[in-house]
Every structure is written in structure tokens, then in C-alpha cells.
Protein backbone atom coordinates (compact mmCIF):
# COMPACT_ATOMS: atom_id res chain seq x y z
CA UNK A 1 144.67 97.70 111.51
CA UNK A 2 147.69 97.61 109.63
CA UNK A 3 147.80 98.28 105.85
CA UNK A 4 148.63 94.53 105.41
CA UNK A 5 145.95 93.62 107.25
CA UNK A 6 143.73 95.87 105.13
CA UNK A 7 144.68 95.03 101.66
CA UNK A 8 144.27 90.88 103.24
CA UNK A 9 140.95 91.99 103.83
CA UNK A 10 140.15 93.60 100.60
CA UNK A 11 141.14 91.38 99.09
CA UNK A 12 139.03 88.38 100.64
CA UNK A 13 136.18 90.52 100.31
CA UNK A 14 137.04 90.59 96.61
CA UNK A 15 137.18 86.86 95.96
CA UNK A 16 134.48 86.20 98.29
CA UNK A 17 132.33 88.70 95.92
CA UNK A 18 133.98 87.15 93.01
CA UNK A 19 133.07 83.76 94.04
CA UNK A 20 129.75 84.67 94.98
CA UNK A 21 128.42 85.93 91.36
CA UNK A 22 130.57 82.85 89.56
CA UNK A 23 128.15 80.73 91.57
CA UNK A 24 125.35 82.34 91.37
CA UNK A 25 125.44 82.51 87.15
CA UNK A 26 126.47 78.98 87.49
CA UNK A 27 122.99 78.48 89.16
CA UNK A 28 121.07 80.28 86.51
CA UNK A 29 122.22 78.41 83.37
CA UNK A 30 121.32 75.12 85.33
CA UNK A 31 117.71 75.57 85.87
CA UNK A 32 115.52 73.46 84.59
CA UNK A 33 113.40 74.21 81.56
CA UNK A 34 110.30 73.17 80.85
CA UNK A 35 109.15 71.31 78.24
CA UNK A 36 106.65 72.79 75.77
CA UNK A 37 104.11 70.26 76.03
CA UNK A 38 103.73 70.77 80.02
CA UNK A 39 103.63 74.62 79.18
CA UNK A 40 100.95 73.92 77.10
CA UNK A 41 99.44 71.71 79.45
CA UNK A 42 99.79 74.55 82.22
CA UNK A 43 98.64 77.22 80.46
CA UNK A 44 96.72 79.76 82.87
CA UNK A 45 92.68 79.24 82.64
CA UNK A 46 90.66 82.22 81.03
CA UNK A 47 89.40 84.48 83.87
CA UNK A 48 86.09 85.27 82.06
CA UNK A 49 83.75 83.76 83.25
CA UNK A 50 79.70 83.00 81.41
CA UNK A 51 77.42 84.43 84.01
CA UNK A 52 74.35 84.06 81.65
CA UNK A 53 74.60 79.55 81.82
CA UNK A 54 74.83 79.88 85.74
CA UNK A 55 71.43 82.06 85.50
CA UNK A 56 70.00 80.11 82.70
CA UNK A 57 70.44 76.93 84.83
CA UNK A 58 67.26 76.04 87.71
């Protein structure tokens, strides 16, 4: 290869990176957010869990 050939493919590699992280923080700010009454609404379940009213019950 050529040094013409070289510096065309540095730089194509450059705007192909360049393009590449544009996109990508274009994809981040666009994500959806989710409302706070659905977080509340999905809020994760204790994991403790009453052992005693599983025994107490026949």
C-alpha cells in the first residue's frame, strides 16, 4: 500500500469511529424514561419472607 492509500484508510477508519460514538450518544439521550408512578408500581417485592404464618397455618 501506498501512503495515499494509507492516510484514505485512516482516515475512513476515523469517521467511521467518529460516526459510530455520534450515534451511539444519540441513542442514549433517546431512551425512554419511565414514569414515576410505574416505578413505583414496579418496585422490587421484599425478599423476606414470614416463615412463622406458613407454620402457624393447618
Amino acid at each position: 500500500m501506498t501512503k495515499k492509500e494509507w492516510l484514505i484508510a485512516a482516515i475512513l477508519t476515523f469517521v467511521t469511529i467518529l460516526a459510530w460514538v455520534i450515534f451511539d450518544i444519540i441513542h442514549i439521550r433517546s431512551q425512554v424514561q419511565i414514569p414515576t408512578q410505574l416505578q413505583i408500581i414496579i418496585e422490587p417485592i421484599s425478599p423476606d419472607f414470614n416463615i412463622k404464618s406458613i407454620q402457624s397455618t393447618p
